[in-house]
Protein backbone atom coordinates (compact mmCIF):
# COMPACT_ATOMS: atom_id res chain seq x y z
CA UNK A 1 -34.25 -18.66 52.84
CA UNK A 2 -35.78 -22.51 53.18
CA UNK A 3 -39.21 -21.19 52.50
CA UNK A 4 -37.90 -19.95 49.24
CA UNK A 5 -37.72 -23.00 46.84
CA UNK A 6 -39.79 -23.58 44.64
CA UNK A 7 -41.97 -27.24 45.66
CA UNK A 8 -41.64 -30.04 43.92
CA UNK A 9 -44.64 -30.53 42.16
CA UNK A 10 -43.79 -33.99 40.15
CA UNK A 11 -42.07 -36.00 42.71
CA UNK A 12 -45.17 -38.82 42.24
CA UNK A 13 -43.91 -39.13 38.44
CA UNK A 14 -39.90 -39.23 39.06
CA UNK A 15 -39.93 -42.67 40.53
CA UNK A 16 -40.95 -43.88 36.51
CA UNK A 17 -37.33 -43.24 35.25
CA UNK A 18 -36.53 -43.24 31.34
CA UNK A 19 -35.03 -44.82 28.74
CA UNK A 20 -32.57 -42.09 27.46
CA UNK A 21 -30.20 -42.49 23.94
CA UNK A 22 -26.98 -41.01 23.84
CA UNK A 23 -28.10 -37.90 22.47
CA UNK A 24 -30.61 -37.41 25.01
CA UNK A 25 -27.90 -37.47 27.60
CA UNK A 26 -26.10 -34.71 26.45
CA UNK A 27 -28.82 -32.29 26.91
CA UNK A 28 -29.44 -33.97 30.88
CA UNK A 29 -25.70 -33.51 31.02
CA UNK A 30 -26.13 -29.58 30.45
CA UNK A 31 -28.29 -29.17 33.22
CA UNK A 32 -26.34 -28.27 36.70
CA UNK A 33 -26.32 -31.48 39.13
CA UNK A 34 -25.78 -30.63 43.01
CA UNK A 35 -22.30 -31.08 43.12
CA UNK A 36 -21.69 -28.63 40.76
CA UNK A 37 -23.74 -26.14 42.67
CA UNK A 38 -23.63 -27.41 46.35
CA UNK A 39 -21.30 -24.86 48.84
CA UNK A 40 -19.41 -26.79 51.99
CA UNK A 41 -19.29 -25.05 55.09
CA UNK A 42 -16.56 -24.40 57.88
CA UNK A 43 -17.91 -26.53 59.88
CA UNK A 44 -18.48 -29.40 57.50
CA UNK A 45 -14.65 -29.14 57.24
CA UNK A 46 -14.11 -29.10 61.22
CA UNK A 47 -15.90 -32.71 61.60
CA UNK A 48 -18.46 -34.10 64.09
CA UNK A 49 -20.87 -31.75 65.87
CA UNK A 50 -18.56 -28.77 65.60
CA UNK A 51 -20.44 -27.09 62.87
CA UNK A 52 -23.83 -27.30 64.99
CA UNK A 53 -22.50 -25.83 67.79
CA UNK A 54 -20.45 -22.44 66.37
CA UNK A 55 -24.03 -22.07 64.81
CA UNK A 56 -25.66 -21.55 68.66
CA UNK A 57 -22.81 -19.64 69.96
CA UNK A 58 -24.42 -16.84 67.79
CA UNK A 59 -25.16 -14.94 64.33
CA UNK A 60 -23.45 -11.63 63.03
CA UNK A 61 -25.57 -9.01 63.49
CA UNK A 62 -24.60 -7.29 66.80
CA UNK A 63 -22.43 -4.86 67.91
CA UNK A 64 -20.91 -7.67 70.10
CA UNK A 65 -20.17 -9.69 66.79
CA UNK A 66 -16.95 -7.63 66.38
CA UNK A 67 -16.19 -8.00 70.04
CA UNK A 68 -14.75 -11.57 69.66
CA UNK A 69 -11.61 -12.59 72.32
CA UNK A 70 -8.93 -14.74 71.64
CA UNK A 71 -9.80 -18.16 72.18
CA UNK A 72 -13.68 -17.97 71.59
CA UNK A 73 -15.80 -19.91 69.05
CA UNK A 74 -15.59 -17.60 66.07
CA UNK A 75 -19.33 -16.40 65.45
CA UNK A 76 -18.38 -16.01 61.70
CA UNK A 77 -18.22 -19.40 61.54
CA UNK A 78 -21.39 -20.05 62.58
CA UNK A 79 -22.72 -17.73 60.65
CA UNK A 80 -20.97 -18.84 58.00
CA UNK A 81 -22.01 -22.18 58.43
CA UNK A 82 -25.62 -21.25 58.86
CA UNK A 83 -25.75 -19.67 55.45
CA UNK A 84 -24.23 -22.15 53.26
CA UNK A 85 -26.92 -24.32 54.57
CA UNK A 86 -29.37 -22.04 53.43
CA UNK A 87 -28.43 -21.90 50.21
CA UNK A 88 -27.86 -25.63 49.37
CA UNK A 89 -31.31 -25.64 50.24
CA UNK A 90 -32.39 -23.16 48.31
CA UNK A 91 -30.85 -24.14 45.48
CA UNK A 92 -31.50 -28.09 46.19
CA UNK A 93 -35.19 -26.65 46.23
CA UNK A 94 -34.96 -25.50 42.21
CA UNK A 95 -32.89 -28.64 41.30
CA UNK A 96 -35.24 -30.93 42.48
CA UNK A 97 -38.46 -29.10 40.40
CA UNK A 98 -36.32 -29.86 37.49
CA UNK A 99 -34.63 -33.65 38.44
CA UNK A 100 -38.37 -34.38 38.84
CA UNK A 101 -39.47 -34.10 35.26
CA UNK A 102 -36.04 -34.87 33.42
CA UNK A 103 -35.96 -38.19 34.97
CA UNK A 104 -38.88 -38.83 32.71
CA UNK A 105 -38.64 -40.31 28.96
CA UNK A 106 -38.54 -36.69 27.08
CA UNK A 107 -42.12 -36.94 25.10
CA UNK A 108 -40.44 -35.19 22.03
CA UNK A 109 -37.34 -35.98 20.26
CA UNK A 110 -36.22 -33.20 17.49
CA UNK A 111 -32.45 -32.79 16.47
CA UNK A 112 -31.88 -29.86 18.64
CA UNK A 113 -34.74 -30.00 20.50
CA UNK A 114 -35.93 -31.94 23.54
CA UNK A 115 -39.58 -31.72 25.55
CA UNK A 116 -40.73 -33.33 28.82
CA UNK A 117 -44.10 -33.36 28.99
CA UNK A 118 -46.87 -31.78 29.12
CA UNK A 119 -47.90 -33.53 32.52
CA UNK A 120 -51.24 -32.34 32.21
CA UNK A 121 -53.13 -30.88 35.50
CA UNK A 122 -55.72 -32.56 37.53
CA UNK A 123 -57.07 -32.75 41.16
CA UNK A 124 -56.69 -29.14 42.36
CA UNK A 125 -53.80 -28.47 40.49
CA UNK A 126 -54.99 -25.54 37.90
CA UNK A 127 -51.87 -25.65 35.97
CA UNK A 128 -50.29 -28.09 33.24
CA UNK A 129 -46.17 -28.63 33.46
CA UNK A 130 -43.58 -29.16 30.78
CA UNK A 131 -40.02 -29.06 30.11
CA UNK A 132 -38.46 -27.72 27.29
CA UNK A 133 -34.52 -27.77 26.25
CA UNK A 134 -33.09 -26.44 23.07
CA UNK A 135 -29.14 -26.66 21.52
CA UNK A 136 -27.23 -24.65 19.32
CA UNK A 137 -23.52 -25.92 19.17
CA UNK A 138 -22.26 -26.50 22.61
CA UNK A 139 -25.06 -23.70 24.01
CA UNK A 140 -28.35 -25.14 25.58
CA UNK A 141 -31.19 -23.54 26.85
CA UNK A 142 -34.00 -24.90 29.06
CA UNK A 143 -37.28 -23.46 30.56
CA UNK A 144 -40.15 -24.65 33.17
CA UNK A 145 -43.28 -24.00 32.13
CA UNK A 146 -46.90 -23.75 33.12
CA UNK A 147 -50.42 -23.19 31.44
CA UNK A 148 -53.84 -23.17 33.02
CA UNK A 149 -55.49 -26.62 32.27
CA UNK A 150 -56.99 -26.52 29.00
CA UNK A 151 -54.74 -23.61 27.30
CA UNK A 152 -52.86 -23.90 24.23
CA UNK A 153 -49.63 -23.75 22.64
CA UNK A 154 -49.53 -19.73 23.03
CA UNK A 155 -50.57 -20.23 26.39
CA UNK A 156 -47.47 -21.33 28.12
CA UNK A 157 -45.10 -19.24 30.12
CA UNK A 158 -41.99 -19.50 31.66
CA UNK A 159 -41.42 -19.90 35.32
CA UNK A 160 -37.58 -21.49 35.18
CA UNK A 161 -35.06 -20.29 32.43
CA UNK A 162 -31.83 -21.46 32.18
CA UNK A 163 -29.01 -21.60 29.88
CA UNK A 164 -25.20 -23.85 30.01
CA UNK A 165 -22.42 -22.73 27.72
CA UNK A 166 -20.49 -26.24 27.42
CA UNK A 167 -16.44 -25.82 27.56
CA UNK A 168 -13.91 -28.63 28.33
CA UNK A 169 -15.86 -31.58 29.49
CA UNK A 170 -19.04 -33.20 31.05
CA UNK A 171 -20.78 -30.40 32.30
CA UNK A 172 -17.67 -28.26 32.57
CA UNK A 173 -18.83 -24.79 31.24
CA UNK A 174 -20.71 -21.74 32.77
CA UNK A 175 -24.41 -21.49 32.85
CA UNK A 176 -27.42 -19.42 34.81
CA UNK A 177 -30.68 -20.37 36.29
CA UNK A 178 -33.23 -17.91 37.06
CA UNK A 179 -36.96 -18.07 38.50
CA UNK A 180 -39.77 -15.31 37.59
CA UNK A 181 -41.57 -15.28 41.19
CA UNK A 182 -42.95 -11.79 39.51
CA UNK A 183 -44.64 -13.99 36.61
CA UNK A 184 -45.44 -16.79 38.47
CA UNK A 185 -47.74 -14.07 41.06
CA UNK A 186 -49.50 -12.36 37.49
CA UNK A 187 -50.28 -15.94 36.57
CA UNK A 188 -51.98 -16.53 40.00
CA UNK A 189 -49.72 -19.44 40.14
CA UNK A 190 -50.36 -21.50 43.55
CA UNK A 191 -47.56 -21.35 44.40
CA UNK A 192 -46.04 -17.78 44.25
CA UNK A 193 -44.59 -15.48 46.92
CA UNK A 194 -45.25 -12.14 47.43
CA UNK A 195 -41.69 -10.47 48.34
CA UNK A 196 -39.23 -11.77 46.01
CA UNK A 197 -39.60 -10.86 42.12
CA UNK A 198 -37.14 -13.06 41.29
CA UNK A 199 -33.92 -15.30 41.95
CA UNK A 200 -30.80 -16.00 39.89
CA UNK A 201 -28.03 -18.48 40.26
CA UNK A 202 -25.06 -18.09 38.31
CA UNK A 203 -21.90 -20.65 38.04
CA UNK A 204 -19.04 -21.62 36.29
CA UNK A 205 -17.09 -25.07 36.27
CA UNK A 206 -14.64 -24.98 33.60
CA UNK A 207 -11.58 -23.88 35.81
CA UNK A 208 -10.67 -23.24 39.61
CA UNK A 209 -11.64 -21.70 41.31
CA UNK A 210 -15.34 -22.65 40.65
CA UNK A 211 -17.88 -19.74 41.13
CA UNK A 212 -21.26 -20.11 42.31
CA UNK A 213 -23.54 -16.64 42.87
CA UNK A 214 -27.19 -16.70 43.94
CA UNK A 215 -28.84 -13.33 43.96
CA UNK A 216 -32.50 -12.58 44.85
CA UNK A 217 -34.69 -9.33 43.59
CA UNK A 218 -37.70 -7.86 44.93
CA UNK A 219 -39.67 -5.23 46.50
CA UNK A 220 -38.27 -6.10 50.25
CA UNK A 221 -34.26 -5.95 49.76
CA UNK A 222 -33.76 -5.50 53.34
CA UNK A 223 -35.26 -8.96 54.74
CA UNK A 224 -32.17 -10.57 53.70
CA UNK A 225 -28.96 -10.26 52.25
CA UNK A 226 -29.62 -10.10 48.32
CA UNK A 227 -26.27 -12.06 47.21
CA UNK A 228 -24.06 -14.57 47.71
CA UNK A 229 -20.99 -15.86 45.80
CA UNK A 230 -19.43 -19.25 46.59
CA UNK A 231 -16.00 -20.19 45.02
CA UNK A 232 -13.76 -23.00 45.34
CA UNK A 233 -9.94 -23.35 44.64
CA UNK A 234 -6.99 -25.37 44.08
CA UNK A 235 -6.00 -26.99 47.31
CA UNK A 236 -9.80 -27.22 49.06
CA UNK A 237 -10.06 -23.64 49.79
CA UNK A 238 -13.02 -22.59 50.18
CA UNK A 239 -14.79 -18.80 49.76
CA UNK A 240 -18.25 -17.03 50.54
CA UNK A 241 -19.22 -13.57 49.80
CA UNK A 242 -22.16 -11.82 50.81
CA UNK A 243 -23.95 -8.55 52.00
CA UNK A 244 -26.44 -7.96 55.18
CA UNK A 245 -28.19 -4.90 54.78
CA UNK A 246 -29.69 -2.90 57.89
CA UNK A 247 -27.91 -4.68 61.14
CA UNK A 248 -26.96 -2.37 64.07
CA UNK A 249 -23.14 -3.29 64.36
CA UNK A 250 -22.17 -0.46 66.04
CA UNK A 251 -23.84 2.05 68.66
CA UNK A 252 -24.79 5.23 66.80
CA UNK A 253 -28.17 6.30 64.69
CA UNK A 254 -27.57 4.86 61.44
CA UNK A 255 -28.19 0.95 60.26
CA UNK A 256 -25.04 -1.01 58.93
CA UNK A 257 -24.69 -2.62 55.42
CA UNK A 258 -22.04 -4.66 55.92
CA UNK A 259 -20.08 -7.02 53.15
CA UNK A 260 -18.34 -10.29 54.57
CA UNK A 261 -15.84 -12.48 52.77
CA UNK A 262 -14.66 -15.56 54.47
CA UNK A 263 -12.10 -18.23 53.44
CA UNK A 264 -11.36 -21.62 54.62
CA UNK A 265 -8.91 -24.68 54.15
CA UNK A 266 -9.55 -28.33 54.39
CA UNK A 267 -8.92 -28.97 57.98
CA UNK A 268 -11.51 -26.07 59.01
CA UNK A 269 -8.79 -23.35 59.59
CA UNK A 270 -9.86 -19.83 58.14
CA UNK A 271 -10.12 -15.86 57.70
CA UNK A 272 -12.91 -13.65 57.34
CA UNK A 273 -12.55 -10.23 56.10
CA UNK A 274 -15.97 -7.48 57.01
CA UNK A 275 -16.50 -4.09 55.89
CA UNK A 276 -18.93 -1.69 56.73
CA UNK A 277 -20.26 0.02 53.24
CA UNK A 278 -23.00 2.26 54.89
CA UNK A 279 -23.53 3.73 58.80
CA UNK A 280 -22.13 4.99 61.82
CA UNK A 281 -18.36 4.06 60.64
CA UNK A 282 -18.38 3.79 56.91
CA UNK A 283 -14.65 2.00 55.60
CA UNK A 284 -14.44 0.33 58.83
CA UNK A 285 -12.68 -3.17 58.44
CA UNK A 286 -12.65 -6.25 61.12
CA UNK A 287 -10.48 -8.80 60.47
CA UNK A 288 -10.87 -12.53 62.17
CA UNK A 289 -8.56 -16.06 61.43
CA UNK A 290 -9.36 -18.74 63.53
CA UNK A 291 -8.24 -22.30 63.86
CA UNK A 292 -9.36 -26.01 62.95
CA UNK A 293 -11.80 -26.01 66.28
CA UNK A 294 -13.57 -22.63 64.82
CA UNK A 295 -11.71 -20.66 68.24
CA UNK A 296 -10.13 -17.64 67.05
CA UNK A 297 -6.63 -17.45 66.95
CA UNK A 298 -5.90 -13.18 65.28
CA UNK A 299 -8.32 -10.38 65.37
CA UNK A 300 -7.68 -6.78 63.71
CA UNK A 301 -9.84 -3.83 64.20
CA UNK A 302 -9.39 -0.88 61.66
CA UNK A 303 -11.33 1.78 63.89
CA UNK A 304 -9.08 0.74 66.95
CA UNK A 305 -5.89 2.80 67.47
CA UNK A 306 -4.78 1.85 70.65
CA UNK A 307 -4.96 -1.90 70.38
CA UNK A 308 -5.61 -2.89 66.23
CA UNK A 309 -4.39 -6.24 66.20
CA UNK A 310 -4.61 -9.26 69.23
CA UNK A 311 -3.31 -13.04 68.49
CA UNK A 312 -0.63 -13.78 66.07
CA UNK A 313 -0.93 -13.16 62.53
CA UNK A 314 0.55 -16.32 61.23
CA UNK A 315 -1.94 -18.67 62.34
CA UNK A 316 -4.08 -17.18 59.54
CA UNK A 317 -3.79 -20.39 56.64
CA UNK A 318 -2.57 -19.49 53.68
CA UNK A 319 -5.45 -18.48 50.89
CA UNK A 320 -3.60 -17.04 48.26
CA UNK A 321 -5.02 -19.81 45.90
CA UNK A 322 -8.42 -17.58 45.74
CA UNK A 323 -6.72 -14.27 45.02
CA UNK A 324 -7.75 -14.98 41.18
């Protein structure tokens, strides 16, 4: 997913910072800042190099994935691990397109209405930039957009969208982000990609456990999974969901889709919990805890009658917390 985020384009201007008024810092205070969105990993919990090395002791996505022994580094975890990076990037990626402008003195000051911009094109680049934010009540909404240099006020289109539902506090509320990769192709933008359509993140802050869901569409749904869901609850526990479509887990003649929760407390301890939704063995559940090193402690195998569980079922930490 790195190649995914959207660049930058206006990093050169967000060194100029602003002189904002009150009002113009509750609209910047409806628009998500990483900590709201950013997802901690296993290993990040574990300390040290830890995280680094699950990562090389392998990836899900082979039949000997749900052949872990007692006692080896979980390769969950790593995968685990591996992912969350992915999408802090990903999502760091869209965040900074929009820090970049907002850091800026808006250009336009209306009651309910803010503008950055327009930053208008030049060199090679083809396209002028703006930001635009609106209010009604405690509900903003927010949009990137582009025009070919020299267009007018018709000719702008929308290659961000975003909205923030305000409840309970400084930026304590639910909102959505999406990007139109489909639009931004039509548009002949530079800067478009050919197999994704589009992207959404979706979060909410006002209560535990947070929830944040990033989902990708387009005409390739099997080159990656196409959503995750990140959650965070009382206590430090930590959650990821999310789908791989067409692995080989198992021997046999059909591909896998396989769905994989795991959970994790503050001292790196933690469950994961796969099913297989489509193949060979459709229903079929493995179940993995492991402890603060990442080395796992209980395995279950659903499909395995003569030997379903190994390890004790107790060291498993307690993640009831997320069962909301």
């Amino acid at each position: 997913m790195r190649h995914l985020a959207p660049p930058c384009l206006l990093l050169a201007l967000a060194a100029c910072g602003g002189d904002f008024s009150n009002d113009d810092l509750e609209f910047l205070n409806a628009l998500p800042q990483r900590e709201d969105l950013s997802v901690t990993t296993p290993g990040e919990r574990m300390g040290g190099g830890t995280g680094q090395r699950l990562v090389r002791q392998g990836k899900v996505g082979s039949p000997s994935a749900l052949m872990e022994k007692l006692g080896d580094a979980s390769a969950l975890v790593g995968n685990t691990d591996e992912t969350g990076r992915d999408i802090n990037e990903s999502i760091g990626g869209i965040l900074d397109s929009v820090e970049s402008i907002t850091r800026l003195t808006p250009t336009k000051r209306e009651p309910n209405r803010r503008v950055w911009g327009p930053i208008l094109g030049k060199n090679d680049m083809e396209f002028d930039t703006r930001f635009v934010m609106t209010r009604e009540g405690e509900r903003f909404e927010y949009q990137t957009q582009y025009r070919r240099v020299g267009g007018g006020e018709n000719d702008w289109w929308s290659f961000l969208e975003g909205t923030f539902q305000a409840d309970g506090g400084v930026r304590k509320g639910t909102g959505r982000l999406s990007i139109d990769w489909k639009r931004a192709r039509e548009e002949e933008w530079l800067f478009s990609v050919d197999f994704l359509d589009g992207q959404e993140i979706r979060y909410q802050t006002q209560r535990l456990p947070t929830q944040v869901e990033l989902e990708y569409f387009g005409p390739l749904p099997d080159i990656f999974p196409g959503r995750y869901m990140y959650r965070e609850a009382e206590g430090d526990l930590a959650e990821m969901t999310f789908e791989m479509r067409g692995t080989d887990f198992v021997p046999g003649g059909l591909p896998e889709n396989v769905a994989l929760v795991t959970r994790w407390a503050p001292d790196g301890r933690g469950t994961a919990l796969l099913e297989i939704l489509s193949g060979d063995i459709v229903g079929a559940k493995y179940t993995e805890c492991w402890d603060a090193q990442g080395r796992v402690t209980f395995i279950s195998r659903s499909w395995d009658f003569l030997n379903p569980t190994e390890g004790v079922r107790a060291s498993c930490p307690d993640m009831s917390a997320l069962d909301r």
